[in-house]
N, C-alpha and C. Protein backbone atom coordinates (compact mmCIF):
# COMPACT_ATOMS: atom_id res chain seq x y z
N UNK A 1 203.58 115.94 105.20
CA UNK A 1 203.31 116.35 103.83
C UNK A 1 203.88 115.29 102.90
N UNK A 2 203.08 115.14 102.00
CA UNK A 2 203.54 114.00 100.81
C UNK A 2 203.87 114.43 99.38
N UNK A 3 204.52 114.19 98.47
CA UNK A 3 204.30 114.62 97.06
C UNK A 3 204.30 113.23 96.37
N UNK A 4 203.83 113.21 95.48
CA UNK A 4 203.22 111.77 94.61
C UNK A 4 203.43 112.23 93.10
N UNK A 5 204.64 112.09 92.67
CA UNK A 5 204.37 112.03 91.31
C UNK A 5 204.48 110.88 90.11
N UNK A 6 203.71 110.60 89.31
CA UNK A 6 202.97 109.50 88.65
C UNK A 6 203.67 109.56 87.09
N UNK A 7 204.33 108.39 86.21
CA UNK A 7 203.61 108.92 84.77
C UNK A 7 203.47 107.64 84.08
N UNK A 8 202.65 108.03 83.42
CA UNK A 8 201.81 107.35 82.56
C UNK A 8 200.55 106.37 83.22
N UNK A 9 200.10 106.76 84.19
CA UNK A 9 199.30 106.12 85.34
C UNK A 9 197.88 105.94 84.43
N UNK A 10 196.87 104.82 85.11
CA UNK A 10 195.76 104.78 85.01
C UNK A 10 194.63 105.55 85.56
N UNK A 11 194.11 106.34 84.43
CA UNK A 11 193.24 107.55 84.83
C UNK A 11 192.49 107.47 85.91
N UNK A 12 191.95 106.39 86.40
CA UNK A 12 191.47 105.50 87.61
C UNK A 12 192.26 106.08 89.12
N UNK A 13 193.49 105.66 88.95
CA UNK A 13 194.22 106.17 89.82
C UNK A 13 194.55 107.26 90.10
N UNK A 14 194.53 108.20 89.35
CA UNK A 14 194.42 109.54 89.08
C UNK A 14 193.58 110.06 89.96
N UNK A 15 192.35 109.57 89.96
CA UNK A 15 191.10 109.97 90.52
C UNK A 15 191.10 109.16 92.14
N UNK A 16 191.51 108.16 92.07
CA UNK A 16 191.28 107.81 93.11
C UNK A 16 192.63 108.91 94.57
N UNK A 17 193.70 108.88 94.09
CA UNK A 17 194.38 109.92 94.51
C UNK A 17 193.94 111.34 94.62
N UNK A 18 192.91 111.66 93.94
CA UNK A 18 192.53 113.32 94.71
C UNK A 18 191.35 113.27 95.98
N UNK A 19 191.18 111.85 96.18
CA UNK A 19 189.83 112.23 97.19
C UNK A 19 190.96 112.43 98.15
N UNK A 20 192.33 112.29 98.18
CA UNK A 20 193.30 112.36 99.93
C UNK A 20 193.88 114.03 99.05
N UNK A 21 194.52 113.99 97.96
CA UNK A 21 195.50 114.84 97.51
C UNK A 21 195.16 116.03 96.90
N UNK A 22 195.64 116.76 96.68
CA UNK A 22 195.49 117.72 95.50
C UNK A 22 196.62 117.44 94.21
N UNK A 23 195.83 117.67 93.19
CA UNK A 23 196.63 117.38 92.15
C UNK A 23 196.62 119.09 91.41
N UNK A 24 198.16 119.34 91.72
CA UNK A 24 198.58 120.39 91.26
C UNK A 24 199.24 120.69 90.27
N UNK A 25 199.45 119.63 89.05
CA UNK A 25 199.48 119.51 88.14
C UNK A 25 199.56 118.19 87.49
N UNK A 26 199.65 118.01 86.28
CA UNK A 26 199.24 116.49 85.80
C UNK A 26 200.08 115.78 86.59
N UNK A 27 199.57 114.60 86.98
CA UNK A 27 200.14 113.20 87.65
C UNK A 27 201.35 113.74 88.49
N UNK A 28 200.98 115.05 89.20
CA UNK A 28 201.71 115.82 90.64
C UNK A 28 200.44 115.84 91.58
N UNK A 29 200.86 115.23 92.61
CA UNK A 29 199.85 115.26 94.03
C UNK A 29 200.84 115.78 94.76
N UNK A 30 199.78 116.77 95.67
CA UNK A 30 200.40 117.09 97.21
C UNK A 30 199.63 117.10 98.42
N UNK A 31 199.82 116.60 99.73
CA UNK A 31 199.25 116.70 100.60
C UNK A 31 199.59 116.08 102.00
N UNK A 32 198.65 117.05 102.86
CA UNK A 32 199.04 116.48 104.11
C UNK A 32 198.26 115.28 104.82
N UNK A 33 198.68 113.84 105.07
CA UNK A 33 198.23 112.86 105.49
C UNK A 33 198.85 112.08 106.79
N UNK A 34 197.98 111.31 107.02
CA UNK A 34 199.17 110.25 108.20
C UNK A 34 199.10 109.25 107.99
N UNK A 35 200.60 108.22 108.25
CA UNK A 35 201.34 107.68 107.99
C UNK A 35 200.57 106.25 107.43
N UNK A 36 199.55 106.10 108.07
CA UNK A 36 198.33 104.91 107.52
C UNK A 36 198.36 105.01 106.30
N UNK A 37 197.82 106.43 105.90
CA UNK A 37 196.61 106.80 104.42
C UNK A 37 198.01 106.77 103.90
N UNK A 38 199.10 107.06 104.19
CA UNK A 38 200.32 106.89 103.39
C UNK A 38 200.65 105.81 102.93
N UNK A 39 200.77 104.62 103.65
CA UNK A 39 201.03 103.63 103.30
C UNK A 39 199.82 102.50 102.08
N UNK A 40 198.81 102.83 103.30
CA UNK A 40 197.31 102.70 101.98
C UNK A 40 197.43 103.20 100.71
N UNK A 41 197.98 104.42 100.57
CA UNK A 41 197.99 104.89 98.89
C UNK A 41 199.28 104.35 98.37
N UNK A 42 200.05 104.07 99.08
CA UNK A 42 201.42 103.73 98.35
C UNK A 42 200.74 102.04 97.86
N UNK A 43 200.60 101.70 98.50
CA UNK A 43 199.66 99.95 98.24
C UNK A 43 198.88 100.07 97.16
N UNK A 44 198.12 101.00 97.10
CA UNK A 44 197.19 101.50 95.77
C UNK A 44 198.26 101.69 94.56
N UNK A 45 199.00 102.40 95.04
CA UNK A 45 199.80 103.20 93.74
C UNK A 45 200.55 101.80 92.92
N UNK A 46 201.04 100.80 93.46
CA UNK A 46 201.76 99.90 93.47
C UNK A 46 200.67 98.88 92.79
N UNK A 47 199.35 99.15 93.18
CA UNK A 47 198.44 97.68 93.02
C UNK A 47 198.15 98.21 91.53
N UNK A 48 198.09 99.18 91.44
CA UNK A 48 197.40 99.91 90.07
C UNK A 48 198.12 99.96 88.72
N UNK A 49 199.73 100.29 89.47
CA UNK A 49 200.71 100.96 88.20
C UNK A 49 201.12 99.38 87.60
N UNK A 50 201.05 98.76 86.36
CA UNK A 50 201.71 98.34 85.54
C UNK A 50 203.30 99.05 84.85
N UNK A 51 202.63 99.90 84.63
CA UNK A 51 204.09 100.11 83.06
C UNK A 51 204.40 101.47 83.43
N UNK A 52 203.25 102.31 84.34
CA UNK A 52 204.00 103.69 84.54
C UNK A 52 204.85 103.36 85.80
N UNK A 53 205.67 104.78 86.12
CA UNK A 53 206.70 104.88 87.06
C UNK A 53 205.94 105.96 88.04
N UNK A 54 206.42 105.86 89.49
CA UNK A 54 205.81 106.36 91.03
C UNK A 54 206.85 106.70 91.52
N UNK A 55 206.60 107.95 92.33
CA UNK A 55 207.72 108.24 93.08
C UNK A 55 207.16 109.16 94.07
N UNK A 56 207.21 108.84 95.49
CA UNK A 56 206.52 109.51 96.31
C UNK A 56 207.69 110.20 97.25
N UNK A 57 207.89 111.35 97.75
CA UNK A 57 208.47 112.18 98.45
C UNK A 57 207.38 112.60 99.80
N UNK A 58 207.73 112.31 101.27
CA UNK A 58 206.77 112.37 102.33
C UNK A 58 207.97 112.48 103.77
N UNK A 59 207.11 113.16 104.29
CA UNK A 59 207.91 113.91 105.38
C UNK A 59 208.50 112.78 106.41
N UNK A 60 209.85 112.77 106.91
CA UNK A 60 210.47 111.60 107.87
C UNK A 60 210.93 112.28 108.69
N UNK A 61 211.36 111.47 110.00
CA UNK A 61 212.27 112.27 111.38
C UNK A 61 213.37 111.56 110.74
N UNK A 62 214.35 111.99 110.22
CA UNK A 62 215.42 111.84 110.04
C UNK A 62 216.24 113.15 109.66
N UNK A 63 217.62 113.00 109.22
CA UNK A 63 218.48 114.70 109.55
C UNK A 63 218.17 115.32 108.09
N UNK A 64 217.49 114.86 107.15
CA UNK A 64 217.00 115.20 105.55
C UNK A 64 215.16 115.90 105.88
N UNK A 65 215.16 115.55 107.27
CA UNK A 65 213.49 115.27 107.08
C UNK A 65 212.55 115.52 105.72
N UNK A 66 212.96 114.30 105.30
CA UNK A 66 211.69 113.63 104.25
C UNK A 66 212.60 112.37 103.56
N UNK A 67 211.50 111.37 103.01
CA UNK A 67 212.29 110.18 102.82
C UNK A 67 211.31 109.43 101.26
N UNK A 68 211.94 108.73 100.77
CA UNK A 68 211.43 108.43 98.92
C UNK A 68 211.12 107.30 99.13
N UNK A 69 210.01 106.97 98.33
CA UNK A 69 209.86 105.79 97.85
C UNK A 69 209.51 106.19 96.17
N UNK A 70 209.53 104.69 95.64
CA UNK A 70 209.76 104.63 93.87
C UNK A 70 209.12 103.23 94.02
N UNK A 71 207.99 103.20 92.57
CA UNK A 71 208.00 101.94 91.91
C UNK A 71 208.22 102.88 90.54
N UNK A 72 208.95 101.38 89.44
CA UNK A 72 208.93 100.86 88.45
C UNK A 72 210.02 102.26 87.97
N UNK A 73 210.65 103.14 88.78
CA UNK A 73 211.72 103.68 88.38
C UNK A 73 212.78 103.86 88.23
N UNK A 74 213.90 104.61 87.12
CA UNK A 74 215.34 104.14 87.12
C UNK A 74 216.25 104.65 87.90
N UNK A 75 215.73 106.00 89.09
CA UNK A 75 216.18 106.58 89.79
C UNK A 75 215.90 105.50 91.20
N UNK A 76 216.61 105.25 91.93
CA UNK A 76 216.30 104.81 93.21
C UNK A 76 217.05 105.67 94.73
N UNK A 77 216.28 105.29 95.34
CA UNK A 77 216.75 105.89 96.73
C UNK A 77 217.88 104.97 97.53
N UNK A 78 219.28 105.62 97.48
CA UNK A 78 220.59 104.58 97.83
C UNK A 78 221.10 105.57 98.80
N UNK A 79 220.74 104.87 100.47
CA UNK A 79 221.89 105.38 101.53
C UNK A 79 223.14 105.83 101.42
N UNK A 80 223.71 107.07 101.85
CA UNK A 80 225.01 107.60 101.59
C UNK A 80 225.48 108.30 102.80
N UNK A 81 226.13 107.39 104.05
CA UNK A 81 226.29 107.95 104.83
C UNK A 81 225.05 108.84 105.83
N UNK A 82 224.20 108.15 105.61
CA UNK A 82 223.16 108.80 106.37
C UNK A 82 222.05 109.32 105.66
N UNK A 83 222.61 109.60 104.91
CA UNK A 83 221.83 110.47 103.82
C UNK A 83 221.13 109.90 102.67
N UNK A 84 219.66 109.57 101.97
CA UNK A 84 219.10 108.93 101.30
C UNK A 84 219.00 110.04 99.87
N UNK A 85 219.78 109.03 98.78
CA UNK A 85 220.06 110.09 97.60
C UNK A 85 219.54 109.83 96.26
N UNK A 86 219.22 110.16 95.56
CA UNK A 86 218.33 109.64 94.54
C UNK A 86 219.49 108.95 93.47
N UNK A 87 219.73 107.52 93.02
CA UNK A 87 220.65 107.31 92.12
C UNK A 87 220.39 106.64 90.49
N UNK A 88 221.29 107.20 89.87
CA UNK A 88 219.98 106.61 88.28
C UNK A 88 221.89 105.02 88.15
N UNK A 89 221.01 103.92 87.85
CA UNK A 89 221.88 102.79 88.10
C UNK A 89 222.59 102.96 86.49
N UNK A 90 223.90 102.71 86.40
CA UNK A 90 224.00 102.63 85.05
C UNK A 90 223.59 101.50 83.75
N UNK A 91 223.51 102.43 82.51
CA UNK A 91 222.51 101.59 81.68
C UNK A 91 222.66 100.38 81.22
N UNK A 92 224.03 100.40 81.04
CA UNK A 92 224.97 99.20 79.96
C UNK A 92 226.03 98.81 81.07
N UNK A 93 226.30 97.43 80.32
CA UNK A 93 227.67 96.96 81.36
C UNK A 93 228.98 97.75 80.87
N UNK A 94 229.13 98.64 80.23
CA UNK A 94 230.48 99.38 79.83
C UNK A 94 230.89 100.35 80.79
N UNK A 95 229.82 100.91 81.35
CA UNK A 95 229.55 102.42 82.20
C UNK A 95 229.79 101.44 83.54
N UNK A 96 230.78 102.11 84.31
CA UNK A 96 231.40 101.20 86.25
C UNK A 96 230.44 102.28 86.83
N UNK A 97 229.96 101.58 88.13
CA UNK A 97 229.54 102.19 89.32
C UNK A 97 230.24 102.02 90.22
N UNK A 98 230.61 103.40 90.65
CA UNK A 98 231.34 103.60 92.10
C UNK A 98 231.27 102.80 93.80
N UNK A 99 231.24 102.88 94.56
CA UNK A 99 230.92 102.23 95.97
C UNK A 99 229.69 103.32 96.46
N UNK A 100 229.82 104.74 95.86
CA UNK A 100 228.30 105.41 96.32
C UNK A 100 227.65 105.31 95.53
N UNK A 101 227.82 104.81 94.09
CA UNK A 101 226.38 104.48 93.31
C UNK A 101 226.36 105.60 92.02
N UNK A 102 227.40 106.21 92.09
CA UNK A 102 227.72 107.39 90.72
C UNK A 102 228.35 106.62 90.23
N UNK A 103 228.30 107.00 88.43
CA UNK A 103 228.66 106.40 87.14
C UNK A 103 229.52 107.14 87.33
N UNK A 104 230.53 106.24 86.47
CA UNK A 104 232.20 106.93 86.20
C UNK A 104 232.41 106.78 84.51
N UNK A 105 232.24 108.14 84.00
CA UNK A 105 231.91 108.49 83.34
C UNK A 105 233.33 108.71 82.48
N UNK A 106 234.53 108.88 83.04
CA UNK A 106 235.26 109.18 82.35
C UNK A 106 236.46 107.81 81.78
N UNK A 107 235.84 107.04 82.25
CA UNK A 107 236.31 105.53 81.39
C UNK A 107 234.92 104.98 80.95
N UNK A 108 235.49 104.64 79.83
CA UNK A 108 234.68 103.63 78.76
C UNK A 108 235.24 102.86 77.59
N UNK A 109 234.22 102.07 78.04
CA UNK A 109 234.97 100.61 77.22
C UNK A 109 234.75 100.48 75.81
N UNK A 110 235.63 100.69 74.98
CA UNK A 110 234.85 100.56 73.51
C UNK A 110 235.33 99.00 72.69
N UNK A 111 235.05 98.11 71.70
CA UNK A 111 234.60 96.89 71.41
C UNK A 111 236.38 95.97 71.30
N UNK A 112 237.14 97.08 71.09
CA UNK A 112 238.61 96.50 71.79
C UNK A 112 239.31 96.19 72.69
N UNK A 113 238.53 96.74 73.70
CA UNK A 113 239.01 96.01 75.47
C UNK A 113 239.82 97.24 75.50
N UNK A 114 240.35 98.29 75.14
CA UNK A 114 241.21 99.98 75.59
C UNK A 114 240.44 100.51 76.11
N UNK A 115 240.33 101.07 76.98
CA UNK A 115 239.98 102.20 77.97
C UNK A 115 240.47 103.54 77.07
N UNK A 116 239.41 104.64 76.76
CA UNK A 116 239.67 105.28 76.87
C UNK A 116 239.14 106.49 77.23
N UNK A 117 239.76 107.85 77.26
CA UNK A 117 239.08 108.81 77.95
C UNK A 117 238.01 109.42 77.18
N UNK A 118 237.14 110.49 77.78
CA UNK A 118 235.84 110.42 77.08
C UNK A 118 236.23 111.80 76.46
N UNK A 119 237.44 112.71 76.92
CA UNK A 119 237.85 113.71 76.27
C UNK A 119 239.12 113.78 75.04
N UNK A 120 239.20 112.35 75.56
CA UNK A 120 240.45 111.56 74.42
C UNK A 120 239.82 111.35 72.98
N UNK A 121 238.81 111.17 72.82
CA UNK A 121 237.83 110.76 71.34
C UNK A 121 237.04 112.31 70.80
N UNK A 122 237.06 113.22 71.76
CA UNK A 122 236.68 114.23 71.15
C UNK A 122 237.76 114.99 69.69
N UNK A 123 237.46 115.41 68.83
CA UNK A 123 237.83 115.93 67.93
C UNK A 123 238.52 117.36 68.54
N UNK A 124 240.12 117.68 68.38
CA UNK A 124 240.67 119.20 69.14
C UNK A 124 239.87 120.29 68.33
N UNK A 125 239.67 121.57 69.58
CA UNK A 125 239.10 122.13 69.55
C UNK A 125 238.02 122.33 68.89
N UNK A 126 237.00 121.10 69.82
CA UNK A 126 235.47 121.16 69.28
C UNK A 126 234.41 121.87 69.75
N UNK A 127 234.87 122.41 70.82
CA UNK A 127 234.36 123.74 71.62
C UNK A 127 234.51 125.14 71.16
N UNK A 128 232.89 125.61 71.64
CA UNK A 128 233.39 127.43 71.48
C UNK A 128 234.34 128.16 71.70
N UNK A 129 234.82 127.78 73.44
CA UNK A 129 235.90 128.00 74.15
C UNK A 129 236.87 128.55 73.33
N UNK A 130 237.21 127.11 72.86
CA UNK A 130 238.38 126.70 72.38
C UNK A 130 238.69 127.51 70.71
N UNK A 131 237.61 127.87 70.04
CA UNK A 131 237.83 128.45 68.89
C UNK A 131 238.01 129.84 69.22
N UNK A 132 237.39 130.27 70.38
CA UNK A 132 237.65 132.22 70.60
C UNK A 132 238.97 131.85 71.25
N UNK A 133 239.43 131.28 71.57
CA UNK A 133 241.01 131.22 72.31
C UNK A 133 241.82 131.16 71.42
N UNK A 134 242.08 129.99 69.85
CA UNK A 134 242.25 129.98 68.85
C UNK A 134 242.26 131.26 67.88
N UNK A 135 240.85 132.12 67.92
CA UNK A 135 241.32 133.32 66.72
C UNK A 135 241.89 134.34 67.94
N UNK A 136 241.88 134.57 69.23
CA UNK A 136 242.87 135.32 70.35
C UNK A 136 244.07 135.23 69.61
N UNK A 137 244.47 134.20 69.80
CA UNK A 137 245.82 133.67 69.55
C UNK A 137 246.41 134.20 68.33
N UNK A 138 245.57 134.03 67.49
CA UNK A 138 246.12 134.47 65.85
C UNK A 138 246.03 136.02 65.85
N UNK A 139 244.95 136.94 66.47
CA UNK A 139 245.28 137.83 66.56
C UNK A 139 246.50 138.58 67.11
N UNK A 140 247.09 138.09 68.10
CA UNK A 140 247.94 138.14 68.97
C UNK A 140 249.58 138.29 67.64
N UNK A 141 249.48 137.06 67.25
CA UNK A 141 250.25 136.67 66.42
C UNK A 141 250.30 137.80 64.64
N UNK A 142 249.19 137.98 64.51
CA UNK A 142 249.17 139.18 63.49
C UNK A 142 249.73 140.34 63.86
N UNK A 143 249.34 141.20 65.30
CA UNK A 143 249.42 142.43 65.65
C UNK A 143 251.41 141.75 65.79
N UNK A 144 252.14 140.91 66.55
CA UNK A 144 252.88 140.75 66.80
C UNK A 144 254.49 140.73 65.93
N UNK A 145 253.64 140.46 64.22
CA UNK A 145 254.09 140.15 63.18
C UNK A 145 253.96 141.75 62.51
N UNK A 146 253.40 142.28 62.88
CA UNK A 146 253.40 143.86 61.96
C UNK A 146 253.72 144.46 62.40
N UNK A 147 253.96 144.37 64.07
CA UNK A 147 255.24 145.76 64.08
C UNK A 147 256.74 145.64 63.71
């Protein structure tokens, strides 16, 4: 079984993908093929797409059974111990990538060379949380004050 999803594809291709697939919703194909017509449409998909992005999901003997391919997208398929995982690369050189390919999110570099934390620049109690914990508190402190 294959899934093929497309965007911004040439309507061409579109069409040429349902004589194998079903298209079960816009620029979503599904279907069952072998490994030839697989590779044949991936060649198509690739010969066709300019500027849109491809991403095909199709059944593998491996311990995930099923395995990705991608053109022209920011998600890629990066080995992890066995395991093939979808990873989005980070955008800017400020944002570090790990040794498995996750952004580390909680350092960032801002135009002074300091590191700092990403909960360090938030404004205190800028959360909902944090304001019902806040009037708790004062209640607490009223009832505490009047007896």
């Amino acid at each position: 079984m294959i899934v093929v999803v497309l965007t911004a594809c040439p309507v061409g291709l579109r069409g040429d993908l349902t004589r194998w697939l079903l298209e079960i919703a816009p620029d979503v194909f599904v279907g069952h093929v072998s490994a030839r017509v697989r590779e044949k449409l991936w060649e198509r998909i690739e010969g066709q797409m300019r500027t849109g992005k491809a991403i095909m999901v199709y059944s593998a003997r491996n311990e995930q059974h099923l395995a990705f391919r991608v053109h022209n997208a920011e998600w890629i398929p990066k080995d992890c111990e066995g395991l093939e995982l979808m990873v989005r690369p980070a955008r800017s050189n400020t944002e570090t990538v790990d040794s498995t390919g996750m952004r580390d999110e909680s350092q960032k570099s801002e135009g002074n060379g300091h590191q700092t934390s990403e909960h360090a620049s938030m404004p205190h109690g800028w959360s909902n949380a944090s304001k019902y914990r806040k009037a708790k508190s004062m209640m607490k402190r009223r009832r505490a004050g009047g007896q």
